[in-house]
N, C-alpha and C. Protein backbone atom coordinates (compact mmCIF):
# COMPACT_ATOMS: atom_id res chain seq x y z
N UNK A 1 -7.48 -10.01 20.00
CA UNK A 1 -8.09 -9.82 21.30
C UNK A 1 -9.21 -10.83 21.57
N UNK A 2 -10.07 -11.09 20.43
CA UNK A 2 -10.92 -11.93 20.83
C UNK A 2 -10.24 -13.16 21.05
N UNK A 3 -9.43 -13.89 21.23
CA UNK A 3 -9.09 -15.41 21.24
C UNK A 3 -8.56 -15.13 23.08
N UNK A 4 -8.71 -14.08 23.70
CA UNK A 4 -7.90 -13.43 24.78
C UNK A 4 -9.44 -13.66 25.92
N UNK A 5 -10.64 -13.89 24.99
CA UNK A 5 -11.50 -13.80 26.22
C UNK A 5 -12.46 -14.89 25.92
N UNK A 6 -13.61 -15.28 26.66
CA UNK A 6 -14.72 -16.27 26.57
C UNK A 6 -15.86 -15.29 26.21
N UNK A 7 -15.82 -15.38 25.15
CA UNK A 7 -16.96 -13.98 24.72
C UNK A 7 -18.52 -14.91 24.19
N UNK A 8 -19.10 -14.62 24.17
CA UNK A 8 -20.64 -14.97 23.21
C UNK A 8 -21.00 -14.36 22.50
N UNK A 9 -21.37 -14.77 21.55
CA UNK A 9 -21.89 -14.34 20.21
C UNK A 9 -23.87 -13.51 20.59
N UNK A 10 -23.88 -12.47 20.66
CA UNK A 10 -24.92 -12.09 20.92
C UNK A 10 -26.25 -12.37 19.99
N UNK A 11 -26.82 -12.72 19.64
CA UNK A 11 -28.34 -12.71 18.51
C UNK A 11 -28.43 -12.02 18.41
N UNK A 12 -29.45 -11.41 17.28
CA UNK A 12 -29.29 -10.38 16.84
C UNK A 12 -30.33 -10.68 15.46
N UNK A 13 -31.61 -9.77 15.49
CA UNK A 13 -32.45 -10.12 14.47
C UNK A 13 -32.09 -10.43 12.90
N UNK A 14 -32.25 -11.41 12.45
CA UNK A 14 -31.84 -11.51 10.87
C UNK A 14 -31.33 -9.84 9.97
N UNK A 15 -31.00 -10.18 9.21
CA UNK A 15 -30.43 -9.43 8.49
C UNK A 15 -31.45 -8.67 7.47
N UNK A 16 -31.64 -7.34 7.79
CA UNK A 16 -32.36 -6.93 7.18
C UNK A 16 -32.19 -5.23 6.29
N UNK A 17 -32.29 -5.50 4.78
CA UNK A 17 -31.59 -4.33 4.21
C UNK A 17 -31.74 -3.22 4.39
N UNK A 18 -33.32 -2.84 4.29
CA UNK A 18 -33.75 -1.31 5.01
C UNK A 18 -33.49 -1.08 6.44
N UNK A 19 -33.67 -1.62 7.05
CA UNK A 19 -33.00 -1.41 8.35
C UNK A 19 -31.17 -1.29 9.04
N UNK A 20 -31.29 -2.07 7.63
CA UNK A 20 -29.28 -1.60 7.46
C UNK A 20 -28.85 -0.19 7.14
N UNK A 21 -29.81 0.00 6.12
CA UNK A 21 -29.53 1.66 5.40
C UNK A 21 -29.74 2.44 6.75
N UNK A 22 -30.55 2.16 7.64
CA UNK A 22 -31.39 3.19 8.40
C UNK A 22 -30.19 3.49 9.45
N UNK A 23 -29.41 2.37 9.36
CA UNK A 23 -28.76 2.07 10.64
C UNK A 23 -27.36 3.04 10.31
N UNK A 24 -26.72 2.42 9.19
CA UNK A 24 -25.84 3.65 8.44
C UNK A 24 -25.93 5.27 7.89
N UNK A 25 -27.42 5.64 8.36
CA UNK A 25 -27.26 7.33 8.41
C UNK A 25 -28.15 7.59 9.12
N UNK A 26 -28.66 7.13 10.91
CA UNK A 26 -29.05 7.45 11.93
C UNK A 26 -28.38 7.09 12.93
N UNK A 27 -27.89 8.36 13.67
CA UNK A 27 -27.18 8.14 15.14
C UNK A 27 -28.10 7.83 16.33
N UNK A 28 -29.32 7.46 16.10
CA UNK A 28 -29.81 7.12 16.91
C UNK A 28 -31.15 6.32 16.49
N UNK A 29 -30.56 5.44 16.44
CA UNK A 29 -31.46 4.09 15.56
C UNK A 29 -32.41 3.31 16.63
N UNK A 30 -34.10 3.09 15.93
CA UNK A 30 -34.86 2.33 16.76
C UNK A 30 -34.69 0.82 16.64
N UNK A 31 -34.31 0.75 15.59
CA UNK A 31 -34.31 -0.91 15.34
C UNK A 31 -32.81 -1.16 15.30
N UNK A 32 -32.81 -2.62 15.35
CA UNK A 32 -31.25 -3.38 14.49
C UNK A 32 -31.85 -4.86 13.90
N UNK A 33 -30.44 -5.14 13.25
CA UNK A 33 -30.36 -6.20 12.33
C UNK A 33 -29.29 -6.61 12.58
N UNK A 34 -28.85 -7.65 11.64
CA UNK A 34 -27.31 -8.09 12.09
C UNK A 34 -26.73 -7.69 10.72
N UNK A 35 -25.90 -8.10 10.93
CA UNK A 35 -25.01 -7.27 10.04
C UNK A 35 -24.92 -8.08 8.65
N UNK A 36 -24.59 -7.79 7.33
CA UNK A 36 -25.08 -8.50 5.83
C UNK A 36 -23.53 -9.43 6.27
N UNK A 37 -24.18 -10.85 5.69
CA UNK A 37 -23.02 -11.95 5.18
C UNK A 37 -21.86 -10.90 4.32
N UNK A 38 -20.73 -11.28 4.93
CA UNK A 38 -19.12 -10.53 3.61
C UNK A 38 -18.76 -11.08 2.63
N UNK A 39 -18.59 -11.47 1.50
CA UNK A 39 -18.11 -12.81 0.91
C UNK A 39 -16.54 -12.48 0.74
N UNK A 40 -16.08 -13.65 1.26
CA UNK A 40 -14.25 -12.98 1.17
C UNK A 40 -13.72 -13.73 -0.11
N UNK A 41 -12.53 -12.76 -0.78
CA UNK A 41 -12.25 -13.34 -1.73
C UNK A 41 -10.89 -13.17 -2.28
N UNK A 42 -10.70 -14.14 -3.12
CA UNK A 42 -8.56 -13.91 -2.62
C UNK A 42 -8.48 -14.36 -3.84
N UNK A 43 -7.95 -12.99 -4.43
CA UNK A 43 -7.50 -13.39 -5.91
C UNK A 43 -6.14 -12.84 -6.12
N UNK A 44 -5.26 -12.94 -7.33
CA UNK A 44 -4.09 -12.70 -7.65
C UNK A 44 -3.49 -12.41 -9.12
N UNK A 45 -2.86 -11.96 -9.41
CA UNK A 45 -2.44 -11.75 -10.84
C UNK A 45 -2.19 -13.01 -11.47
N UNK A 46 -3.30 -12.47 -12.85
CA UNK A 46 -3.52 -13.99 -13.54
C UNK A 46 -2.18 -14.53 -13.86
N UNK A 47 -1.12 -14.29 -13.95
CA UNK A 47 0.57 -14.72 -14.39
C UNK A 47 1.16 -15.28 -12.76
N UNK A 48 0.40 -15.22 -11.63
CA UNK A 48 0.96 -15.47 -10.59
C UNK A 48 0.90 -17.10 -10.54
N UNK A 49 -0.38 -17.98 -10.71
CA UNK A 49 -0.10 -19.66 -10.53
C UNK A 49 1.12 -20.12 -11.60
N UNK A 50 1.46 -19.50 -12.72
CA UNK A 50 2.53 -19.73 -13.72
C UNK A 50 3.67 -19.72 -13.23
N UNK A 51 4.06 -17.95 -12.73
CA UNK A 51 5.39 -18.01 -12.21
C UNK A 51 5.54 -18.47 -10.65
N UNK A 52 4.54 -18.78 -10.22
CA UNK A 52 4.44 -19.01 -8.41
C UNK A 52 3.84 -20.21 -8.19
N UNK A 53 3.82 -21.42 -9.09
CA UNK A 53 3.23 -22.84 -8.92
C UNK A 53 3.11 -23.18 -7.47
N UNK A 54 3.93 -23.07 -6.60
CA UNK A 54 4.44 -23.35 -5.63
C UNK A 54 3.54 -23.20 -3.79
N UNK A 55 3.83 -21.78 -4.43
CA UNK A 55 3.16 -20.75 -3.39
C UNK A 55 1.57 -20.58 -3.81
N UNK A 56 1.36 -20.79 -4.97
CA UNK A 56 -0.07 -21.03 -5.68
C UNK A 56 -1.21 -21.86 -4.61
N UNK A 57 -0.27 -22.74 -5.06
CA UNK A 57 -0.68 -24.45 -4.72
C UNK A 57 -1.04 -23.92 -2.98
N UNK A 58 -0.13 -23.84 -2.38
CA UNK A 58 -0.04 -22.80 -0.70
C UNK A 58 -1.70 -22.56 -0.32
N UNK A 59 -1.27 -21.17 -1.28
CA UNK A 59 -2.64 -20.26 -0.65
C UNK A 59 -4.09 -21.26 -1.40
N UNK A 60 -4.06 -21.93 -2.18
CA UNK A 60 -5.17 -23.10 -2.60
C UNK A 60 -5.36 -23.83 -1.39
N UNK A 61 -4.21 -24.47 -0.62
CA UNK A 61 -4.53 -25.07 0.35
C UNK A 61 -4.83 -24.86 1.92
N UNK A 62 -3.91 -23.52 1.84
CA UNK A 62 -4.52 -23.36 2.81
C UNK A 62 -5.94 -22.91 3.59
N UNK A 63 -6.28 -23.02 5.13
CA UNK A 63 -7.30 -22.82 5.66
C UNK A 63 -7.28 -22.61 7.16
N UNK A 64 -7.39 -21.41 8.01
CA UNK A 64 -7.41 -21.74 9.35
C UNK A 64 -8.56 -20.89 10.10
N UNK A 65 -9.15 -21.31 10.57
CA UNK A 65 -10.60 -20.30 10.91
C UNK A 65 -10.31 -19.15 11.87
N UNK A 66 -11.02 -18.23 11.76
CA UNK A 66 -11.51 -17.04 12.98
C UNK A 66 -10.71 -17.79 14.51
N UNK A 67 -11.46 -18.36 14.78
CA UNK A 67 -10.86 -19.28 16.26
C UNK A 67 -9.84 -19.19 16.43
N UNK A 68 -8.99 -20.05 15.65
CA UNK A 68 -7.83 -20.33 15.51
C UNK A 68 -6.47 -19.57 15.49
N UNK A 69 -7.11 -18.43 14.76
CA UNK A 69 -6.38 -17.39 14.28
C UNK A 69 -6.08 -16.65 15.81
N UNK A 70 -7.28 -15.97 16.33
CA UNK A 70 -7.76 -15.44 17.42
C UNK A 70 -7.18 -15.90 18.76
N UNK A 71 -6.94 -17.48 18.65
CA UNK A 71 -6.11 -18.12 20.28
C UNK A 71 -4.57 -17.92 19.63
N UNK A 72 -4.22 -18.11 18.56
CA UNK A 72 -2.76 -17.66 18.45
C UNK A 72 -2.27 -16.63 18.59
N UNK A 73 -3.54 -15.18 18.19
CA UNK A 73 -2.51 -14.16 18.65
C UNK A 73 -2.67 -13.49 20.18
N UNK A 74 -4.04 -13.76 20.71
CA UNK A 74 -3.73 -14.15 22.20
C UNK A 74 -2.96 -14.72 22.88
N UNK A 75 -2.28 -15.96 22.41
CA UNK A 75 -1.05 -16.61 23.39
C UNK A 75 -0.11 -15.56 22.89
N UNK A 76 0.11 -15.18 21.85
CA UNK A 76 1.38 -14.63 21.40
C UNK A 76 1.17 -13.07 22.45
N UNK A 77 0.47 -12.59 22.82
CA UNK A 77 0.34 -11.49 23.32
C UNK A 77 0.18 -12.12 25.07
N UNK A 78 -0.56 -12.85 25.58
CA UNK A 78 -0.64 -13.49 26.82
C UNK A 78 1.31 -13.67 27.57
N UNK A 79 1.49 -14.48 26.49
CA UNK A 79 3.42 -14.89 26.56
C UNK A 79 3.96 -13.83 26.34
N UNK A 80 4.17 -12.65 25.51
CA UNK A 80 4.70 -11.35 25.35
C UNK A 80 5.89 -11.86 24.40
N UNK A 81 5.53 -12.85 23.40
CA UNK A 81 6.36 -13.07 22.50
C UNK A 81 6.34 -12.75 21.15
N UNK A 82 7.07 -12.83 20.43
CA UNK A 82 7.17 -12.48 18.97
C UNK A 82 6.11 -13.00 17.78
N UNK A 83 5.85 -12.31 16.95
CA UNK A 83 5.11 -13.63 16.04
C UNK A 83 5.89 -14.39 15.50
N UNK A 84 7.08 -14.08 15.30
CA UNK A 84 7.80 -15.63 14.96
C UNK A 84 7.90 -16.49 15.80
N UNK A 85 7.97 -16.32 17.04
CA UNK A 85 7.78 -17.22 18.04
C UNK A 85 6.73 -18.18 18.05
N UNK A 86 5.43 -17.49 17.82
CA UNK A 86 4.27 -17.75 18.03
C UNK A 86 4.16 -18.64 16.75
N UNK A 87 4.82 -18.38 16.12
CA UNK A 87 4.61 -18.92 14.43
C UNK A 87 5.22 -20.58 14.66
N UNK A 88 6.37 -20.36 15.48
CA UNK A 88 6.88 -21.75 15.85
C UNK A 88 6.50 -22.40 16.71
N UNK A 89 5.54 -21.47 17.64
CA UNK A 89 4.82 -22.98 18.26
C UNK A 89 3.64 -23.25 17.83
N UNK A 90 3.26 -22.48 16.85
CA UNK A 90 1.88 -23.51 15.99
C UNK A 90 2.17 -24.50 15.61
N UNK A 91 3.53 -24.11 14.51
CA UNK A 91 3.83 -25.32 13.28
C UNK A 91 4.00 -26.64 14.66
N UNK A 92 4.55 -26.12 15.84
CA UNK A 92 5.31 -27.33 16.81
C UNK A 92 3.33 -27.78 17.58
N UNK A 93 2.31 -27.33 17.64
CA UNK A 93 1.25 -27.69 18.29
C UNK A 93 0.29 -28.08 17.25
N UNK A 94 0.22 -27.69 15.78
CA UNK A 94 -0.47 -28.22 14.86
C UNK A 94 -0.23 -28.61 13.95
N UNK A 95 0.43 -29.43 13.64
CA UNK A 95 1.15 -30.62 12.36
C UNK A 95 0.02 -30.95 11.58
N UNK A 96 -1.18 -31.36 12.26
CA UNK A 96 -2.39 -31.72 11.90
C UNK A 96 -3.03 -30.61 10.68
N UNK A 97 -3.11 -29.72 10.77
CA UNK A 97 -2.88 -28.36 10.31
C UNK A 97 -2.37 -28.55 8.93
N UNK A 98 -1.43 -27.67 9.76
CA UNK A 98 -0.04 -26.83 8.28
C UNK A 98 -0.21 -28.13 7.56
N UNK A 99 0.03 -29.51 8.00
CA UNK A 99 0.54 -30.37 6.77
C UNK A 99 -0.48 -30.66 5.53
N UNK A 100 -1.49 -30.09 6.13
CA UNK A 100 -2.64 -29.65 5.02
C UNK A 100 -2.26 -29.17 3.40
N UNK A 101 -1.53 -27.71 3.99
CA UNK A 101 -1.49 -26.98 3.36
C UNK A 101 0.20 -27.63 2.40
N UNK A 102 0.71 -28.49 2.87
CA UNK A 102 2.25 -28.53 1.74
C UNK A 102 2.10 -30.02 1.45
N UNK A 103 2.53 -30.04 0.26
CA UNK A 103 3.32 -31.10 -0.25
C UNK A 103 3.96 -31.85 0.62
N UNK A 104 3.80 -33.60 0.63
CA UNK A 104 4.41 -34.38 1.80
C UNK A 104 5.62 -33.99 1.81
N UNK A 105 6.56 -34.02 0.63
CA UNK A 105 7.81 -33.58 0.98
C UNK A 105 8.42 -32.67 1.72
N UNK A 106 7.49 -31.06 1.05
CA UNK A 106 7.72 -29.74 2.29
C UNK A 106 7.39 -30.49 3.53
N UNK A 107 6.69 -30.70 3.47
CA UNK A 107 6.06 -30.72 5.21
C UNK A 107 6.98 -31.93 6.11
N UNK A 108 7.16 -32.48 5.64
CA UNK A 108 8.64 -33.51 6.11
C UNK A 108 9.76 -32.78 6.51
N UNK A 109 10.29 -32.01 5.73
CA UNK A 109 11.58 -31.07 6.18
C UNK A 109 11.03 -29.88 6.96
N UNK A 110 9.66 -29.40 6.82
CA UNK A 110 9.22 -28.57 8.16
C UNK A 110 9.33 -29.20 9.46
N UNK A 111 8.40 -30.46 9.31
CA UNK A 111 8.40 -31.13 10.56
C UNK A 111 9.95 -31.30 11.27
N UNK A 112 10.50 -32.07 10.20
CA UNK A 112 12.33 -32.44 10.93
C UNK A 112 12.72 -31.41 11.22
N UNK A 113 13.03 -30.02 10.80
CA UNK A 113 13.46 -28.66 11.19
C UNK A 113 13.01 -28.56 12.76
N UNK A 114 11.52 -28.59 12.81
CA UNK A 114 11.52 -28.51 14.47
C UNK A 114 11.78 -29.11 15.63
């Protein structure tokens, strides 16, 4: 939904811990803060880069931000199309992209496929 509108990022006083607690068991809070940094983290079964070199290598390379993510599934919902659809007109609008993420060779027979 967000990639669907021109939104702004509101401010919002630094991040502050007691005022976080306060905020999570009062329904009617005097202060705010913003909300604590998440740290995201993507791990996998240690036997997975062994038997999955491949797909390993993949999720190592890949990267696509909040933004990005956000205007694709807006068009895909704007158009009233499929996510495979939507899936094929990334790979067809960002080459720049995906070819990031594969091996020149994959990404050669992706590209020619489309």
């Amino acid at each position: 939904m967000l990639g669907a509108y021109d939104l702004v990022k509101l401010e919002e006083p630094p991040f502050d811990e007691k005022i976080w607690a306060e905020l999570k068991t009062n329904d009617a809070p005097t202060r705010a803060t913003a909300y604590p940094v998440s740290r995201v983290v993507i791990g996998a079964n240690v036997d997975f880069p062994t038997k999955a070199p491949q797909l390993a290598a993949f999720f190592k390379a890949y990267g696509m931000s909040a933004e990005m993510t956000s205007k694709m599934l807006a068009e895909a919902r704007e158009k009233g199309i499929t996510p495979e659809q939507q899936a094929l007109a990334f790979l067809k609008a960002q080459p720049e992209l995906w070819k990031r993420w594969l091996p020149a060779e994959a990404a050669q027979k992706v590209a020619a496929s489309l």
